[in-house]
N, C-alpha and C. Protein backbone atom coordinates (compact mmCIF):
# COMPACT_ATOMS: atom_id res chain seq x y z
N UNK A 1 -51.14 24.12 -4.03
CA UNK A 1 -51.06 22.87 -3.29
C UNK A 1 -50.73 21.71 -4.22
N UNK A 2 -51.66 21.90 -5.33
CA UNK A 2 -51.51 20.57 -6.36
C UNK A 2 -49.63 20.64 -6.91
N UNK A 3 -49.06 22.09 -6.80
CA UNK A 3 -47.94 21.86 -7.64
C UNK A 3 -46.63 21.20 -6.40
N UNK A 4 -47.28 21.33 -4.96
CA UNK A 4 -46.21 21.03 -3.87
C UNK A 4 -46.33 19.67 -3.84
N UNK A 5 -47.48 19.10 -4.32
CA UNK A 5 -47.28 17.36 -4.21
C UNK A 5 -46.77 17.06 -5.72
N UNK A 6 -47.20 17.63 -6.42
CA UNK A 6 -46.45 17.40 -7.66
C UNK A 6 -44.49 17.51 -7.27
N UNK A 7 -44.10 18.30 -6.45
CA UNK A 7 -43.00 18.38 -6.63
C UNK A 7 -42.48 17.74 -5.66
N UNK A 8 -43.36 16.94 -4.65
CA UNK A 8 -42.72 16.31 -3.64
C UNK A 8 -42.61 14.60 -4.12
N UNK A 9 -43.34 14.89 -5.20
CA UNK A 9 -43.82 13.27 -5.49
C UNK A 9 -42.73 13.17 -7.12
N UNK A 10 -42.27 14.41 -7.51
CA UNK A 10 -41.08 13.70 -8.09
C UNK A 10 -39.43 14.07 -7.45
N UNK A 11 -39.84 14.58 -6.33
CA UNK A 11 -38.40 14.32 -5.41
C UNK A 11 -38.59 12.70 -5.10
N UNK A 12 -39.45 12.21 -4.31
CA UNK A 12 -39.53 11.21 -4.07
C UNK A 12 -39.14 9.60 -5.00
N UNK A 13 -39.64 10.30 -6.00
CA UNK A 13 -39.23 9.02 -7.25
C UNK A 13 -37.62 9.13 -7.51
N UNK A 14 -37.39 9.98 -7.93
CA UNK A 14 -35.49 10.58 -8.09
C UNK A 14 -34.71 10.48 -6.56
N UNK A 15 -35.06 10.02 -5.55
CA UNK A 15 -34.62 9.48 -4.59
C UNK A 15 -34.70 7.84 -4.40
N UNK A 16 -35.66 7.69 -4.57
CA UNK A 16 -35.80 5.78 -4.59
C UNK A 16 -35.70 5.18 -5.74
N UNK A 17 -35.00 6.10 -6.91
CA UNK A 17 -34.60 5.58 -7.70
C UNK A 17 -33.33 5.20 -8.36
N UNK A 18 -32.43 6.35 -7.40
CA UNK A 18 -31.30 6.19 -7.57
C UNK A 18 -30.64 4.73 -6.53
N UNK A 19 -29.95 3.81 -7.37
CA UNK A 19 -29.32 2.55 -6.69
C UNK A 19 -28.10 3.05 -5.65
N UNK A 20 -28.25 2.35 -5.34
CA UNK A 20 -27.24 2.42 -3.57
C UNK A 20 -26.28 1.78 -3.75
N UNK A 21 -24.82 1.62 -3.96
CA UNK A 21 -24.23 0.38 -4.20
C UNK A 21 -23.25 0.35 -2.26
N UNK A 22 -23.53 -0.68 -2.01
CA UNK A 22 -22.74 -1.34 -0.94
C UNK A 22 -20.99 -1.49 -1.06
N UNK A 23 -20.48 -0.94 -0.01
CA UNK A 23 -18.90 -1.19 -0.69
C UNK A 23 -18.64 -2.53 -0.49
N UNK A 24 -17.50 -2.81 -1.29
CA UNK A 24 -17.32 -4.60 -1.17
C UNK A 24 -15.26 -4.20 -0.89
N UNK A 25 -15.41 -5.29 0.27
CA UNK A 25 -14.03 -5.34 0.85
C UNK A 25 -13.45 -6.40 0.10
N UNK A 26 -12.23 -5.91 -0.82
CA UNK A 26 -11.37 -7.01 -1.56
C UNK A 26 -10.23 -7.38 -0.63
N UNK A 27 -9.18 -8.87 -0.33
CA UNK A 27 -8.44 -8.84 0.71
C UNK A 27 -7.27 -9.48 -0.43
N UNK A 28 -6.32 -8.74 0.05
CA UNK A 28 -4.82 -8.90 -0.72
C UNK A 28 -4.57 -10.31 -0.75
N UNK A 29 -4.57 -11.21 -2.23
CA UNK A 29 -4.07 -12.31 -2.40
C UNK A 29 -2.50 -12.75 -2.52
N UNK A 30 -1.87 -13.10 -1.01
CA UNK A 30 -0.21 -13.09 -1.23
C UNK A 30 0.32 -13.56 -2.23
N UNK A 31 -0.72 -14.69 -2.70
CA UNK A 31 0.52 -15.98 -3.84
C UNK A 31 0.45 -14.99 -5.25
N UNK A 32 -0.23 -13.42 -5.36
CA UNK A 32 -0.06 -13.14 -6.45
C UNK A 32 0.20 -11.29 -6.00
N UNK A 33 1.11 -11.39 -4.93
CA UNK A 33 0.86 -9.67 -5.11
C UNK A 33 2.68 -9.61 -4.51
N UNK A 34 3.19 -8.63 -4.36
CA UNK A 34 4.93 -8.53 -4.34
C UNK A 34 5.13 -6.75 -3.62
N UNK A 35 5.67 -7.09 -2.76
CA UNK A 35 5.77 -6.31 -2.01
C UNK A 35 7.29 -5.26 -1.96
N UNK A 36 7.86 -4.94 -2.46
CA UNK A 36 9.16 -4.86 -2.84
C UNK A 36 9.84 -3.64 -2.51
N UNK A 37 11.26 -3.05 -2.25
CA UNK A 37 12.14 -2.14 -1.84
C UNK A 37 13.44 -2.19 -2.72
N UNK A 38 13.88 -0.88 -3.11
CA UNK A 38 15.45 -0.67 -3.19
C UNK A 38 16.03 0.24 -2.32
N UNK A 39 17.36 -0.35 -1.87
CA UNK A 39 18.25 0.88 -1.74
C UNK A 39 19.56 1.02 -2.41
N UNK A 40 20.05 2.40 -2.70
CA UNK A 40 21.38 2.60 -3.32
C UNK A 40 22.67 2.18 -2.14
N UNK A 41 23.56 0.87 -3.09
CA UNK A 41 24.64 1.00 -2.02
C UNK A 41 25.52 1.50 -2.26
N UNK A 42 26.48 2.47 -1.46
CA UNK A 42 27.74 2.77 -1.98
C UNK A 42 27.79 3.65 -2.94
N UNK A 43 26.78 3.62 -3.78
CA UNK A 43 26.43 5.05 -4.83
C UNK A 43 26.67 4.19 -6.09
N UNK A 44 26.77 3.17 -6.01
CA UNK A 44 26.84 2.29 -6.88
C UNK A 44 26.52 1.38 -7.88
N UNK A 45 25.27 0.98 -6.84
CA UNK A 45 24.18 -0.30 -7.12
C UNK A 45 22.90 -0.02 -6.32
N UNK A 46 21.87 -0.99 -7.06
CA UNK A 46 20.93 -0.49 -5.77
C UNK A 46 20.86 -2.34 -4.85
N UNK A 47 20.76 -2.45 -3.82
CA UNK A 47 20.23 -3.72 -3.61
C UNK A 47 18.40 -3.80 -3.14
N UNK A 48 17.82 -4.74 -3.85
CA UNK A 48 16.47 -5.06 -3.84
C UNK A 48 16.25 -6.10 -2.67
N UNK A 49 15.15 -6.14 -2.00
CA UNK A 49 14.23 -6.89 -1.72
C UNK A 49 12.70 -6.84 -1.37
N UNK A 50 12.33 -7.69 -0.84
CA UNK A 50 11.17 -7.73 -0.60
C UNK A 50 10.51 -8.50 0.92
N UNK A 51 9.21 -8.27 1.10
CA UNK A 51 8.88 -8.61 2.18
C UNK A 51 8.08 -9.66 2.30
N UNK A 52 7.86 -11.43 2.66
CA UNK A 52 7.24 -12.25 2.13
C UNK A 52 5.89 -12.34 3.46
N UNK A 53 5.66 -11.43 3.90
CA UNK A 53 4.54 -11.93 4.37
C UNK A 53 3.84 -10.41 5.13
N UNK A 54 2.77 -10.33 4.51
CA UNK A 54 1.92 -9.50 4.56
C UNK A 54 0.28 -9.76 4.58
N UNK A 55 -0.66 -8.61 4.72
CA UNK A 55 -1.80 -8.55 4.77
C UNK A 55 -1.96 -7.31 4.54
N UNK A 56 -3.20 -7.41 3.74
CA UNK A 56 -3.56 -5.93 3.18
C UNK A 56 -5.64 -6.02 2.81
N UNK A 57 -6.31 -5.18 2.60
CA UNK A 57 -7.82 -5.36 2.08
C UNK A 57 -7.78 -3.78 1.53
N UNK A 58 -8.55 -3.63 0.43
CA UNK A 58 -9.08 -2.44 -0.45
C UNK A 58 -10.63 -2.23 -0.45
N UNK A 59 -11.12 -1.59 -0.18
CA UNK A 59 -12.63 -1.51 -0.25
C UNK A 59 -12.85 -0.16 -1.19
N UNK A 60 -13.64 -1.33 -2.16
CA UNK A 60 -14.56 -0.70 -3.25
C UNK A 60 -15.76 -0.57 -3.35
N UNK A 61 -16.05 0.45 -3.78
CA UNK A 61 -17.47 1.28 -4.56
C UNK A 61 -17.70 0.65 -5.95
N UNK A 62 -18.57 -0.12 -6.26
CA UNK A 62 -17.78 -0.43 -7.93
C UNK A 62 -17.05 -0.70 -7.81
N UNK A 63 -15.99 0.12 -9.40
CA UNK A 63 -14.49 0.21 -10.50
C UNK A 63 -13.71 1.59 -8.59
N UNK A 64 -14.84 2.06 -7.63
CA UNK A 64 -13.90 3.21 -7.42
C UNK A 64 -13.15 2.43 -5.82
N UNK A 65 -12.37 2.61 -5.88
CA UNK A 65 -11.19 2.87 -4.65
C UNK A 65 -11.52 4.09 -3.80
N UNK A 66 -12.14 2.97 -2.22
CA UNK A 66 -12.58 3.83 -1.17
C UNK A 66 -11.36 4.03 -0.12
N UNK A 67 -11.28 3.13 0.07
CA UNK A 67 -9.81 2.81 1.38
C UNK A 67 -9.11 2.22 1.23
N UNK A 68 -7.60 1.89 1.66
CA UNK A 68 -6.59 0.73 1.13
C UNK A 68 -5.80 0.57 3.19
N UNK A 69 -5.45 -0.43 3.46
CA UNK A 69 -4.79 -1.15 4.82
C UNK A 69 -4.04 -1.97 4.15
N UNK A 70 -2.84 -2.03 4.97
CA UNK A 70 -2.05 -2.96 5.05
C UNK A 70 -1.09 -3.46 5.77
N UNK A 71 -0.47 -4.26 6.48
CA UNK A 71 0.43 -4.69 7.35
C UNK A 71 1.58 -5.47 6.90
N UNK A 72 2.85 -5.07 7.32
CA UNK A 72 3.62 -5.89 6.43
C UNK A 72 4.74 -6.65 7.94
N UNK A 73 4.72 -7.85 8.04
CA UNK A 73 5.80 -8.40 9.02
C UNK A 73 6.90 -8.11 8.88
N UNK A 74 7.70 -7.57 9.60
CA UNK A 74 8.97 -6.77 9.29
C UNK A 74 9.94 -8.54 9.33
N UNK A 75 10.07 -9.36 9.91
CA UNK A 75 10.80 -10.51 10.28
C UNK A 75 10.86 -10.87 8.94
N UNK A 76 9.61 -10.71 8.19
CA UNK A 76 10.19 -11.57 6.56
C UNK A 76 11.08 -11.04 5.64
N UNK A 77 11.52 -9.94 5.98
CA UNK A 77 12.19 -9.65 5.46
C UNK A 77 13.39 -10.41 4.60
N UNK A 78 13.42 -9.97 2.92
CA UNK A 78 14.19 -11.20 2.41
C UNK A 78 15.19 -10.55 0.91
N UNK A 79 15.89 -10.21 1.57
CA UNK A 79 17.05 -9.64 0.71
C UNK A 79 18.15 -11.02 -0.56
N UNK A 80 17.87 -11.99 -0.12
CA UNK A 80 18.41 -13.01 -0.68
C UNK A 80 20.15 -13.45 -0.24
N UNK A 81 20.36 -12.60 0.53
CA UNK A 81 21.53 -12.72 1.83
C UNK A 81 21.29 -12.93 3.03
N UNK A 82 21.54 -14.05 3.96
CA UNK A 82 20.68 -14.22 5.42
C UNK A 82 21.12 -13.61 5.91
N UNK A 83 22.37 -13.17 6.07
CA UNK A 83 23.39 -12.38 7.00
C UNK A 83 23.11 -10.62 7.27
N UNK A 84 22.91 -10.65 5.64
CA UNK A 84 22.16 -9.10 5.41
C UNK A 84 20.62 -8.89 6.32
N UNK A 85 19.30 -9.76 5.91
CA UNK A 85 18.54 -10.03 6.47
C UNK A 85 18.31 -9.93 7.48
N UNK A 86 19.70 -10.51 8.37
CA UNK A 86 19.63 -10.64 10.02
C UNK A 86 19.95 -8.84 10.11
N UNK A 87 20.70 -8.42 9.86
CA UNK A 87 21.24 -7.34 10.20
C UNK A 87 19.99 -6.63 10.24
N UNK A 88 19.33 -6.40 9.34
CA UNK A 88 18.36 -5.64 8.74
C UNK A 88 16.87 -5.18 9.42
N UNK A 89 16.78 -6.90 10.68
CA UNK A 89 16.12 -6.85 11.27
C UNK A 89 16.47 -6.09 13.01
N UNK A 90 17.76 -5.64 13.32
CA UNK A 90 18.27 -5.48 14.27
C UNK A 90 17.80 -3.88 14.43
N UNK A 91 18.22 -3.55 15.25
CA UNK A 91 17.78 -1.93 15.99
C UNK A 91 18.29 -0.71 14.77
N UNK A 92 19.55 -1.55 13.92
CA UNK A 92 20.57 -0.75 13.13
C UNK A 92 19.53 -0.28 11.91
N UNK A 93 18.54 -1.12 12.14
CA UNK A 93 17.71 -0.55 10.73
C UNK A 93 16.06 -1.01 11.07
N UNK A 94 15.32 -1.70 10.87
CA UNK A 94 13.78 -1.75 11.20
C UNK A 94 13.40 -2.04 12.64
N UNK A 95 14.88 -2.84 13.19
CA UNK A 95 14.33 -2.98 14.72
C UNK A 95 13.23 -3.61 14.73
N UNK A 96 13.23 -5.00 14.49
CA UNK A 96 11.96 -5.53 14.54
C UNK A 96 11.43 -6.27 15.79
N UNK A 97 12.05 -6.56 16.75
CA UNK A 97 12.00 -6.87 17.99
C UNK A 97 11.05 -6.08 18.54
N UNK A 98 11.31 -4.98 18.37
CA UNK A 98 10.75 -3.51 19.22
C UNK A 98 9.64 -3.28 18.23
N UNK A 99 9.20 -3.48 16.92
CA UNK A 99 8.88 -2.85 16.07
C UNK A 99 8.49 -4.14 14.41
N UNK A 100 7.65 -5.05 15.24
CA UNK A 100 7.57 -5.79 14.34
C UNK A 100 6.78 -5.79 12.91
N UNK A 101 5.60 -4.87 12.98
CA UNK A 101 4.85 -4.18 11.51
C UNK A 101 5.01 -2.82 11.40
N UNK A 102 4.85 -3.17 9.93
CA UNK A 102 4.81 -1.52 9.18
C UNK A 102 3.47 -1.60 8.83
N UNK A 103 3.01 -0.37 8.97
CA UNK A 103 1.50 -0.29 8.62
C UNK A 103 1.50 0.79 7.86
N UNK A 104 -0.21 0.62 6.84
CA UNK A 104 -0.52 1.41 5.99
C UNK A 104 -1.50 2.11 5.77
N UNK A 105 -2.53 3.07 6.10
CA UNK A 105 -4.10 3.00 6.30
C UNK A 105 -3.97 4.54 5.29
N UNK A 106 -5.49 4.38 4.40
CA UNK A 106 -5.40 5.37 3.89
C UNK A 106 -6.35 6.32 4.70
N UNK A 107 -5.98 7.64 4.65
CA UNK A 107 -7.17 8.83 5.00
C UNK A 107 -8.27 9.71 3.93
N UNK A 108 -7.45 9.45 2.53
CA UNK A 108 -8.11 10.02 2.06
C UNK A 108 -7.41 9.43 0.16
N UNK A 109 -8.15 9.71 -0.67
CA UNK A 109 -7.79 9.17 -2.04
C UNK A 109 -7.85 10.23 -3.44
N UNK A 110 -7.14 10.78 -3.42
CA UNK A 110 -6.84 11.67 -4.46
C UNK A 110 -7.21 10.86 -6.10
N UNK A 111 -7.57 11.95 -6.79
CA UNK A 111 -6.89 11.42 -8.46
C UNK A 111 -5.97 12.68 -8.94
N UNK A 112 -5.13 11.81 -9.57
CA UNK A 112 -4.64 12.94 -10.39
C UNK A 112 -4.28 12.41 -12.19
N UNK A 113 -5.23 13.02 -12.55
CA UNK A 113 -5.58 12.25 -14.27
C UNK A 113 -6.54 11.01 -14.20
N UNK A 114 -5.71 9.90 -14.95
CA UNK A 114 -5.97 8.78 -14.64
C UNK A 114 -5.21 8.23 -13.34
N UNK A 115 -4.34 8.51 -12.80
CA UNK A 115 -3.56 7.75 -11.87
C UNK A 115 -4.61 8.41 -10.65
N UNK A 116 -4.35 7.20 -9.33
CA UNK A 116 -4.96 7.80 -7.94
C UNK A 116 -3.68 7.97 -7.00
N UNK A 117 -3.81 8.75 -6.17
CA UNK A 117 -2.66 9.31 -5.01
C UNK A 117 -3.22 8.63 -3.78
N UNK A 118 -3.04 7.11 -3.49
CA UNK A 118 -3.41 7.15 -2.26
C UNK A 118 -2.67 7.62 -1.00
N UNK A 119 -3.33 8.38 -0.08
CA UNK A 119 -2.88 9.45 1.19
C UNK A 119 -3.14 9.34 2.23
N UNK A 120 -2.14 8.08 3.06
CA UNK A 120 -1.98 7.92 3.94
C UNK A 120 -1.61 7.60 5.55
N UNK A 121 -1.85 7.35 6.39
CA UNK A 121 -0.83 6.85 7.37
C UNK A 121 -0.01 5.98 7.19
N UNK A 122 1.13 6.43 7.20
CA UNK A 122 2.27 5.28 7.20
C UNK A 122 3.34 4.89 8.37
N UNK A 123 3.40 3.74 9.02
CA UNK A 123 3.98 4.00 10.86
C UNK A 123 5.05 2.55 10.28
N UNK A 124 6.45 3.49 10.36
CA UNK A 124 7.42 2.14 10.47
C UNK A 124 8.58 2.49 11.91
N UNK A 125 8.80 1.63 12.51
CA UNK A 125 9.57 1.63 13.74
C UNK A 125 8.87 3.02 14.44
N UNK A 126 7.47 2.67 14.40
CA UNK A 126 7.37 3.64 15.46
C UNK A 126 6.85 5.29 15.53
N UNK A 127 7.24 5.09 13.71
CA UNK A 127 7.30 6.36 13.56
C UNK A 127 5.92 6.86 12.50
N UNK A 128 4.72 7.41 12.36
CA UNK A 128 3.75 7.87 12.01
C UNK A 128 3.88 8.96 11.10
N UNK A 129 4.06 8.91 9.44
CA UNK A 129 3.92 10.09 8.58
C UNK A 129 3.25 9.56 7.48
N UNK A 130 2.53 11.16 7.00
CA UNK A 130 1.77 10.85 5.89
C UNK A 130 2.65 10.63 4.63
N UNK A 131 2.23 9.53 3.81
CA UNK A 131 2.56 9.36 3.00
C UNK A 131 1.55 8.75 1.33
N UNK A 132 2.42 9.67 0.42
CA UNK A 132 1.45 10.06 -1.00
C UNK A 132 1.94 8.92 -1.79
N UNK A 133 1.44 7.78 -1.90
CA UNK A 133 1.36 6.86 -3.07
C UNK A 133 0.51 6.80 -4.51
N UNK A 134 1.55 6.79 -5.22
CA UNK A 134 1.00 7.09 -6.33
C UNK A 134 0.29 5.55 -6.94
N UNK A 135 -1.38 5.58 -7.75
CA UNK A 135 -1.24 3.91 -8.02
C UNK A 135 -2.06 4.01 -9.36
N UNK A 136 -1.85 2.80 -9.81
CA UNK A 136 -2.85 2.52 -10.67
C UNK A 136 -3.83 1.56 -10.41
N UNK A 137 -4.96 1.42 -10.46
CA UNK A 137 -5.98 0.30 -10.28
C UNK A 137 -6.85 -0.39 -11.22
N UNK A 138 -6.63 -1.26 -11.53
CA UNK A 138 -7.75 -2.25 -12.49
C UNK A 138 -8.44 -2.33 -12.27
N UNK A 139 -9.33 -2.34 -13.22
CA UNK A 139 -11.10 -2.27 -13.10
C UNK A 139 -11.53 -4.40 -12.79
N UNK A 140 -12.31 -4.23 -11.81
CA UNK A 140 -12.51 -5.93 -10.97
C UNK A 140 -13.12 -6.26 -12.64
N UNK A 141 -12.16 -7.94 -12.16
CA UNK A 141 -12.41 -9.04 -13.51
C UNK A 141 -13.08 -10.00 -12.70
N UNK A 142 -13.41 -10.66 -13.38
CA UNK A 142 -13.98 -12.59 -13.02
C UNK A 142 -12.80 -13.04 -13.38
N UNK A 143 -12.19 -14.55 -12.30
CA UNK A 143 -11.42 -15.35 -12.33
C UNK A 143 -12.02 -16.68 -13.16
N UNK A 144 -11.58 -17.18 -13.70
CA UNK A 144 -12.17 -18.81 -14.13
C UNK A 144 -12.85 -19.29 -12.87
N UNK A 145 -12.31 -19.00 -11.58
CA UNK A 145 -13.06 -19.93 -10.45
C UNK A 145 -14.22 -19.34 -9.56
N UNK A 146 -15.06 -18.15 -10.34
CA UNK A 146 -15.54 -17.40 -9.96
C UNK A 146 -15.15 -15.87 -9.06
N UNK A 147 -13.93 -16.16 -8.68
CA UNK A 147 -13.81 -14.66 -7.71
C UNK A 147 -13.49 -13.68 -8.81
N UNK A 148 -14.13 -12.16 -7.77
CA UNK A 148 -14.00 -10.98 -8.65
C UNK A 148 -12.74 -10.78 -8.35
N UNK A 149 -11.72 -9.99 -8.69
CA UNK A 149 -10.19 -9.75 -8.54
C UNK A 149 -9.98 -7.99 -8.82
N UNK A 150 -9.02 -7.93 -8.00
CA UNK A 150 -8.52 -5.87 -8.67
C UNK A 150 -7.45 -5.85 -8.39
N UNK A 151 -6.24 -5.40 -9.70
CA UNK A 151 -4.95 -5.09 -9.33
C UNK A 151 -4.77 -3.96 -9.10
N UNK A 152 -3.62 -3.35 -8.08
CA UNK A 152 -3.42 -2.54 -7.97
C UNK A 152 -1.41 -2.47 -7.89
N UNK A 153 -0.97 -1.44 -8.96
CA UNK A 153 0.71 -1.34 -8.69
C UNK A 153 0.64 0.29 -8.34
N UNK A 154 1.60 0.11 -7.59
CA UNK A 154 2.42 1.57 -6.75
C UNK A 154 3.40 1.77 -6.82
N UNK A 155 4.29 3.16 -6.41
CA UNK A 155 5.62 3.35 -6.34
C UNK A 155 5.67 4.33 -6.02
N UNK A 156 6.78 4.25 -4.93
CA UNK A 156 6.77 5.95 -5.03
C UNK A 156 8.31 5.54 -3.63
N UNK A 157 8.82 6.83 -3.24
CA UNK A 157 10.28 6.44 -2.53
C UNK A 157 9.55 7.30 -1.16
N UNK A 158 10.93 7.34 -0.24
CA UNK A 158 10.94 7.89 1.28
C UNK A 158 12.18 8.02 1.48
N UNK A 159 12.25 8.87 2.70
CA UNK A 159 13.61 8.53 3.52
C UNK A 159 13.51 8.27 4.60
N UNK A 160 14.42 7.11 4.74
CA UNK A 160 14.64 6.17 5.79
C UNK A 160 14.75 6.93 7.34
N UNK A 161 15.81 8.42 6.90
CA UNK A 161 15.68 8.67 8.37
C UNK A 161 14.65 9.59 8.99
N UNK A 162 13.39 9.95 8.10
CA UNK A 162 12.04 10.65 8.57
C UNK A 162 11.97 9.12 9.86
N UNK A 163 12.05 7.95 9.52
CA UNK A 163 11.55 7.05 10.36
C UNK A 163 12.50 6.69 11.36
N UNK A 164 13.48 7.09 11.53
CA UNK A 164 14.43 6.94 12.71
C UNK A 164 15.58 5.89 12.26
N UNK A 165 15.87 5.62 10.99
CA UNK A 165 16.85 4.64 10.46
C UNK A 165 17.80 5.59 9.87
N UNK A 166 18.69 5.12 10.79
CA UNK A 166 20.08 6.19 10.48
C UNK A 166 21.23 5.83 10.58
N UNK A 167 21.35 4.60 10.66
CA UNK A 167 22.66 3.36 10.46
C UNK A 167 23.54 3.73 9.20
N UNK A 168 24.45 4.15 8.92
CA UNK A 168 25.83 4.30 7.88
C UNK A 168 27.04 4.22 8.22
N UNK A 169 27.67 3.26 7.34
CA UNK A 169 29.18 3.18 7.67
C UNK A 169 29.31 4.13 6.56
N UNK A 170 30.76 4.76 6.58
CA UNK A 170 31.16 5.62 5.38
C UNK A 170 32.41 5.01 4.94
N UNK A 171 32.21 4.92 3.90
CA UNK A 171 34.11 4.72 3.16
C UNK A 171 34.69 6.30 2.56
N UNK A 172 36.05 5.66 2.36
CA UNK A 172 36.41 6.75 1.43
C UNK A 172 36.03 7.40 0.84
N UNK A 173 35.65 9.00 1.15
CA UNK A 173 35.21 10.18 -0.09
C UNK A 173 33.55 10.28 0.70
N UNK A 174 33.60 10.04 2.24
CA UNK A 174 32.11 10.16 2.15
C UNK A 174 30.85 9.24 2.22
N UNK A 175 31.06 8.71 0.92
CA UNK A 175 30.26 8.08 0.26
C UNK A 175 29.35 6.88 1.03
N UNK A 176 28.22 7.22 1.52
CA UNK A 176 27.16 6.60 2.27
C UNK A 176 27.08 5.05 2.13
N UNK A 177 27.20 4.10 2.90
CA UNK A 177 27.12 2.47 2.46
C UNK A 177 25.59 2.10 2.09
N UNK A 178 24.44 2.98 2.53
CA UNK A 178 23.09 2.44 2.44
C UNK A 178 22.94 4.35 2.34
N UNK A 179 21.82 4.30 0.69
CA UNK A 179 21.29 5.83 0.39
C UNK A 179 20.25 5.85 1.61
N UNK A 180 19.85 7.18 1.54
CA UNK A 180 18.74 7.84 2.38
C UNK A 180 17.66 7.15 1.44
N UNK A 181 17.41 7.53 0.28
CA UNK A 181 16.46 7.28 -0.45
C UNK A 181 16.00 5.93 -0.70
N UNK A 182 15.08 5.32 -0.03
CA UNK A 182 14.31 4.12 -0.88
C UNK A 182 13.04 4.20 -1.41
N UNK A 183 13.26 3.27 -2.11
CA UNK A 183 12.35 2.87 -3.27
C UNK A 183 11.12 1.77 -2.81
N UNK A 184 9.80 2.41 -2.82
CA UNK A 184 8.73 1.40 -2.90
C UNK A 184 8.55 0.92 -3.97
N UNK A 185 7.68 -0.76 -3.80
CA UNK A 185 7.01 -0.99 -5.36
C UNK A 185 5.59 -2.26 -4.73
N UNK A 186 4.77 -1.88 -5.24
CA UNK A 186 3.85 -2.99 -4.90
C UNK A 186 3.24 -3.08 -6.00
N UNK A 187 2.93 -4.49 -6.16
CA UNK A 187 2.23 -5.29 -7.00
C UNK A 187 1.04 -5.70 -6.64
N UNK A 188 -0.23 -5.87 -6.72
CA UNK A 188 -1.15 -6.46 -5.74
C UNK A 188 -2.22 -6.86 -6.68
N UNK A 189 -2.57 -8.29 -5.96
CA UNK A 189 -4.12 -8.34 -6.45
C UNK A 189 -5.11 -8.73 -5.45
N UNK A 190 -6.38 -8.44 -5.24
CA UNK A 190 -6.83 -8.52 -4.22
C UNK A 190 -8.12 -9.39 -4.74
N UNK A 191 -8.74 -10.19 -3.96
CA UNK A 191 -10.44 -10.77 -4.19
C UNK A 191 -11.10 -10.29 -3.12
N UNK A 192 -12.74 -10.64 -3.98
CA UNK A 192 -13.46 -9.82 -3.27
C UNK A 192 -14.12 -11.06 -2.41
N UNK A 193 -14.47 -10.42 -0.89
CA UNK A 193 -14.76 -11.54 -0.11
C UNK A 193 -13.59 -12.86 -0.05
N UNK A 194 -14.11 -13.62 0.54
CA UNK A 194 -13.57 -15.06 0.57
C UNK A 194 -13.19 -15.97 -1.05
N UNK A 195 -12.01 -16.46 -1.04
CA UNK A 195 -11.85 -17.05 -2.72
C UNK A 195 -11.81 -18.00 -2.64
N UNK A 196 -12.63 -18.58 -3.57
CA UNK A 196 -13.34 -19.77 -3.94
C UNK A 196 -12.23 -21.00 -4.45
């Protein structure tokens, strides 16, 4: 008897002794995070842009990466050509009328080494596939103005027509005006809670 309270009474201590940590939701700071795309034109060049208006939050354990969301307004779209831009937003390619966010939600968070694989839903025009982002994440700093902060950069490509974008003129020899293949890139920094 004496050894079952003995052993219940140091389960008990090694349970209320271990700390609990609460996850803390960090929310994507726009004026410092970059949202960005290439595609190959013509087989030639690639043309870049990016998307200027988004929302995103990361929720952490600590240093660990629990979940990552994000929403990106397809309308901001901003190639640095308006004409391109306009096009870009039409049925011929994101269809944003019909199809105004791309969304991002993770299901689940891999490591592989040091790098993490975040793995998850990805829905553009409509269209719902998993997708494996590869990232790196900074361990949360203090800002001079008190907020905690965590960067996070990614990359990784797709093809356009898993999502129903299948717009090409062809020239001579073939040769595709917009590749299948694009290129992600995100930059991000996020604070934790509300920033000061």
């Amino acid at each position: 008897m004496k050894n079952t309270i003995t052993l219940i009474s140091i389960v008990a201590t090694l349970l209320f002794s271990v700390k609990v940590h609460a996850a803390d939701t960090f929310t994507i700071d726009p004026a410092h995070t970059r949202v960005a795309f290439s595609a190959r034109h013509f087989g030639i060049n690639y043309v870049k842009g990016v998307f200027k208006e988004f929302t995103g939050t990361l929720v952490m354990d600590g240093e660990a990466l629990k979940e990552a969301a994000g929403t990106i307004q397809v309308k901001s779209i901003d190639t640095g050509v308006a004409q391109r831009d306009d096009h870009l937003r039409t049925a011929d390619f994101f269809d944003a009328t019909n199809h105004p966010t791309i969304t991002f939600k993770t299901k689940r968070i891999e490591k592989s080494g040091d790098a993490l694989i975040l793995v998850a839903d990805f829905t553009m025009r409509g269209v719902t596939k998993e997708l494996r982002l590869p990232a790196t994440l900074s361990n949360p700093i203090k800002d001079p103005w008190g907020n905690t902060r965590v960067g996070l950069e990614a990359k990784t490509k797709l093809n356009r027509k898993d999502y129903g974008i299948r717009y090409n003129d062809m020239i001579e020899g073939g040769i595709p005006a917009v590749g299948d293949e694009i290129g992600i890139e995100i930059n991000a920094e996020a604070i934790k809670g509300a920033a000061k």
